[in-house]
N, C-alpha and C. Protein backbone atom coordinates (compact mmCIF):
# COMPACT_ATOMS: atom_id res chain seq x y z
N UNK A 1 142.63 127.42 339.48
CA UNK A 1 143.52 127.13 338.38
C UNK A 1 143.76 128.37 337.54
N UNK A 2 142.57 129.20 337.39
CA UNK A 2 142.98 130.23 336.79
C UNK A 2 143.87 131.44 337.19
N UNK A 3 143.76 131.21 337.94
CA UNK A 3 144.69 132.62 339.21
C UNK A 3 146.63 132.03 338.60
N UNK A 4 146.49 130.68 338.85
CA UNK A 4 148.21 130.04 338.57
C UNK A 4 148.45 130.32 336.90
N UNK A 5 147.24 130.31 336.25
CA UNK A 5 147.95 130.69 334.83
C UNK A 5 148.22 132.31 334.64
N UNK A 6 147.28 132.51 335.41
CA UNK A 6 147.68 134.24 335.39
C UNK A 6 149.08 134.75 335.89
N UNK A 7 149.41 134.16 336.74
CA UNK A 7 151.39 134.50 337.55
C UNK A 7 151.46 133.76 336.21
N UNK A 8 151.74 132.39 336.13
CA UNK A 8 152.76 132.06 334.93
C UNK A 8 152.69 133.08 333.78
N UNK A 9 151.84 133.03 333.49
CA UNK A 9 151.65 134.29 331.88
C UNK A 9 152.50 135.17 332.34
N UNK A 10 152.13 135.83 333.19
CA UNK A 10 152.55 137.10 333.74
C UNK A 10 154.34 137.21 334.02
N UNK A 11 154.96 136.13 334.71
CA UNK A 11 156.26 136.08 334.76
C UNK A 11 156.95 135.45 333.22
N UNK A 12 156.22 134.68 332.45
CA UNK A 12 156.80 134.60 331.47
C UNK A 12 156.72 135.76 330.10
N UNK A 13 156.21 136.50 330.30
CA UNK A 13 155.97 138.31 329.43
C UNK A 13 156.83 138.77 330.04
N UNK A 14 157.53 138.35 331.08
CA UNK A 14 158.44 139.45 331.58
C UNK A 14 160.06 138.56 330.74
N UNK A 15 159.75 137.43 331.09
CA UNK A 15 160.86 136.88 330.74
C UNK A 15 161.30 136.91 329.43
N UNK A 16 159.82 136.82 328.60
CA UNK A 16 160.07 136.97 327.43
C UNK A 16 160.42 138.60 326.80
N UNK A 17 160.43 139.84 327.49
CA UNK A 17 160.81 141.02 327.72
C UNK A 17 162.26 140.86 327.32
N UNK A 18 162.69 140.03 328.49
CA UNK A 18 164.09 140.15 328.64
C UNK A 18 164.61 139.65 327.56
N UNK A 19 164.25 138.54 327.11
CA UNK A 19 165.13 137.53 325.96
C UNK A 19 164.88 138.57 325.04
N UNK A 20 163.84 139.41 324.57
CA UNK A 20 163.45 139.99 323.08
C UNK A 20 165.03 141.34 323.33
N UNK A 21 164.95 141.75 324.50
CA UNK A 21 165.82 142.59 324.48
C UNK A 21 166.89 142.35 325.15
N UNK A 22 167.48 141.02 325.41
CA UNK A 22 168.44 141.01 325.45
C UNK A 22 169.53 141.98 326.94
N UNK A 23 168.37 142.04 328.17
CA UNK A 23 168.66 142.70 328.82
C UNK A 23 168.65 141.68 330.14
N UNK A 24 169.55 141.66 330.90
CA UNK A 24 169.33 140.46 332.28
C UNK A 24 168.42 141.05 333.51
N UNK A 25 168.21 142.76 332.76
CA UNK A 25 167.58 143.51 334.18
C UNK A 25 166.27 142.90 334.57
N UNK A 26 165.66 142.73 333.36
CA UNK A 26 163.81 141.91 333.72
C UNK A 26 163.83 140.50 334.16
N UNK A 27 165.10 139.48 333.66
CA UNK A 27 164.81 138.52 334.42
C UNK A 27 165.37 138.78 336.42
N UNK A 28 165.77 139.47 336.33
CA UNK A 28 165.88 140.19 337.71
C UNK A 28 164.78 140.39 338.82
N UNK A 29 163.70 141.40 337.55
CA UNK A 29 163.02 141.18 338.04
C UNK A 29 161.67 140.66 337.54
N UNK A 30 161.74 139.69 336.86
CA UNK A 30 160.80 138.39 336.82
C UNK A 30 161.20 137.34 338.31
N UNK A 31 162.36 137.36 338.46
CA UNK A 31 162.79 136.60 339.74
C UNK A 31 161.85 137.22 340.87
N UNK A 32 162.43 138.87 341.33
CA UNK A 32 161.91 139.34 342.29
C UNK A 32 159.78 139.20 342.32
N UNK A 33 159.52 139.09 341.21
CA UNK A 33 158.05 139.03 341.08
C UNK A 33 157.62 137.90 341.00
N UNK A 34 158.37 136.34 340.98
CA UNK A 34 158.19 135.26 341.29
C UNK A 34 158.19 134.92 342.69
N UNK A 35 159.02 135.92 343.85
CA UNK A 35 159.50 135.33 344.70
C UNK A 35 158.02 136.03 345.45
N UNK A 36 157.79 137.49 345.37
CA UNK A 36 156.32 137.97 345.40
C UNK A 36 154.94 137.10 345.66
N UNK A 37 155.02 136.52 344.53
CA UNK A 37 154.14 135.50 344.23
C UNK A 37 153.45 134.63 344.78
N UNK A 38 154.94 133.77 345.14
CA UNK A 38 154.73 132.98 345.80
C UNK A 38 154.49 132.84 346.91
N UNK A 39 155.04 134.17 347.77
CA UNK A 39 155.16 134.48 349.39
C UNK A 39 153.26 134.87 349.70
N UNK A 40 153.16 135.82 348.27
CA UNK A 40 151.56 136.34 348.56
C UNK A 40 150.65 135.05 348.55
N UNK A 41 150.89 133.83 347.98
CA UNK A 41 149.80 132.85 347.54
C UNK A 41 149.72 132.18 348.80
N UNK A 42 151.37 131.95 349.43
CA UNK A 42 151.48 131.11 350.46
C UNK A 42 150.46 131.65 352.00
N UNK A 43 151.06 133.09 351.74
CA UNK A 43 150.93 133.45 353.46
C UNK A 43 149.67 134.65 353.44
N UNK A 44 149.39 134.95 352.59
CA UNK A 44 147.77 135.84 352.49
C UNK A 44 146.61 134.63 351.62
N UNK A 45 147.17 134.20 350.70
CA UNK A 45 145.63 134.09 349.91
C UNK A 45 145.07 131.97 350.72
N UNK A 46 146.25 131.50 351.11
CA UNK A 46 145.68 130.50 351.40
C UNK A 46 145.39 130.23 352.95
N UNK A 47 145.84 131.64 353.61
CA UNK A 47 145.73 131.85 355.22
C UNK A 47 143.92 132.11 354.99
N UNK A 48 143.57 132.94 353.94
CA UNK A 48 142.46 133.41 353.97
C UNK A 48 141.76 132.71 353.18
N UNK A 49 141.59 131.53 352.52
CA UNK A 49 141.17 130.59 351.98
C UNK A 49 140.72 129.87 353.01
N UNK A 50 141.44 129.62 354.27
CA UNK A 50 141.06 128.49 355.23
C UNK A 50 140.39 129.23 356.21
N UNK A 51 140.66 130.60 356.40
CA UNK A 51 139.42 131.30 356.98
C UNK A 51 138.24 130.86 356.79
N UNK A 52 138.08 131.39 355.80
CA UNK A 52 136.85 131.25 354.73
C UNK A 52 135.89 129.95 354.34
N UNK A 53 136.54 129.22 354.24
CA UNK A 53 135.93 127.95 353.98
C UNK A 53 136.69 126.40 355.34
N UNK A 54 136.99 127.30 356.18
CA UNK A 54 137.67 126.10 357.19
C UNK A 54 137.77 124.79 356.76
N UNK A 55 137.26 123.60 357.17
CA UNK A 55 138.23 122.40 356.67
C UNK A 55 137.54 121.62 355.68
N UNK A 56 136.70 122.17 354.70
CA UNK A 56 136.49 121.99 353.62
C UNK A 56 137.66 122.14 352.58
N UNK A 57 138.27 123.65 353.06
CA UNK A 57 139.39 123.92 352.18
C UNK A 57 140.92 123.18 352.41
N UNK A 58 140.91 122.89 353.85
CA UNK A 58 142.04 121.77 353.78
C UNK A 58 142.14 120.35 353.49
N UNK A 59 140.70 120.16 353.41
CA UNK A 59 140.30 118.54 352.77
C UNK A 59 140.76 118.63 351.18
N UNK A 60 140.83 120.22 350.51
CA UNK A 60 140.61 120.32 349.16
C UNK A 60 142.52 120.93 348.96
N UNK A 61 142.78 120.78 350.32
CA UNK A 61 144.22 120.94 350.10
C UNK A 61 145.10 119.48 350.29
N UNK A 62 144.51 118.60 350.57
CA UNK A 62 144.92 117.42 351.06
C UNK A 62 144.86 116.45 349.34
N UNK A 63 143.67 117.16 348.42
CA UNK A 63 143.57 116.31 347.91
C UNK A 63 144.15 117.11 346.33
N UNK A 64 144.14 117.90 346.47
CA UNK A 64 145.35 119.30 344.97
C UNK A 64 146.66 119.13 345.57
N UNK A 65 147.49 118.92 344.47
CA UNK A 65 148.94 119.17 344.87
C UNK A 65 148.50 121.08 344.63
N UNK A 66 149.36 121.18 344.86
CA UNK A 66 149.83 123.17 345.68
C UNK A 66 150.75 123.30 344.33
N UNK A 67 151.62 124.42 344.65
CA UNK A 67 152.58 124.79 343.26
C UNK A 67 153.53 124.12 342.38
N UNK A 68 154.27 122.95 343.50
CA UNK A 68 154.87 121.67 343.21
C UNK A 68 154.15 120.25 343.09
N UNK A 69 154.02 119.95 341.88
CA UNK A 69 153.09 118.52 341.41
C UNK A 69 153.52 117.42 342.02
N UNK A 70 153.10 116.78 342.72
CA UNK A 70 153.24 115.36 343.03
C UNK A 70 152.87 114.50 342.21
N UNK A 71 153.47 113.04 342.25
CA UNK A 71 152.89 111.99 341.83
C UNK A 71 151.66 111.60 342.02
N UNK A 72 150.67 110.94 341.24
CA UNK A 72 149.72 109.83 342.30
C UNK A 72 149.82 109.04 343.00
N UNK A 73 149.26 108.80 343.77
CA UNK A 73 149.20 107.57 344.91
C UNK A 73 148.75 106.50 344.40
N UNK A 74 149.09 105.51 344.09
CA UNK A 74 148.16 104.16 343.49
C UNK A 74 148.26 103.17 344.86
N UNK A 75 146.29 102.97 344.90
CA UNK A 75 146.05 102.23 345.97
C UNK A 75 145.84 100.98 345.39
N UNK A 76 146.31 99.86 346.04
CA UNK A 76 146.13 98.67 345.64
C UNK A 76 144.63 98.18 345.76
């Protein structure tokens, strides 16, 4: 959890860069460093997460929503 507040902080200082000055170049690249981000979380840090902890870590991926929140499941 702490790693995801660190990108958010981090892309929103940029964003907030841009608004203070009024410049479209940083949300440019706040974009390009979002898109970064996400590619690094997807295809290095959780390739090597499941290395690491094999299917412990996909049991613990089965049961965390990832970057996009899902609903709950309500079991009857």
């Amino acid at each position: 959890m702490c790693g995801i507040r660190m990108y958010v902080s981090f892309i929103l200082v940029i964003v907030g860069e841009a608004l203070r000055l009024s410049q479209p170049v940083p949300l440019i690249y706040a974009a390009a460093v979002l898109i970064f981000l996400v590619a690094f979380v997807r295809f290095w840090k959780e390739r090597t997460m499941a290395k690491r902890f094999g299917a412990e870590y996909e049991a613990y991926l089965k049961h965390v929503p990832g970057r996009i929140p899902r609903l709950p499941i309500r079991t009857a």
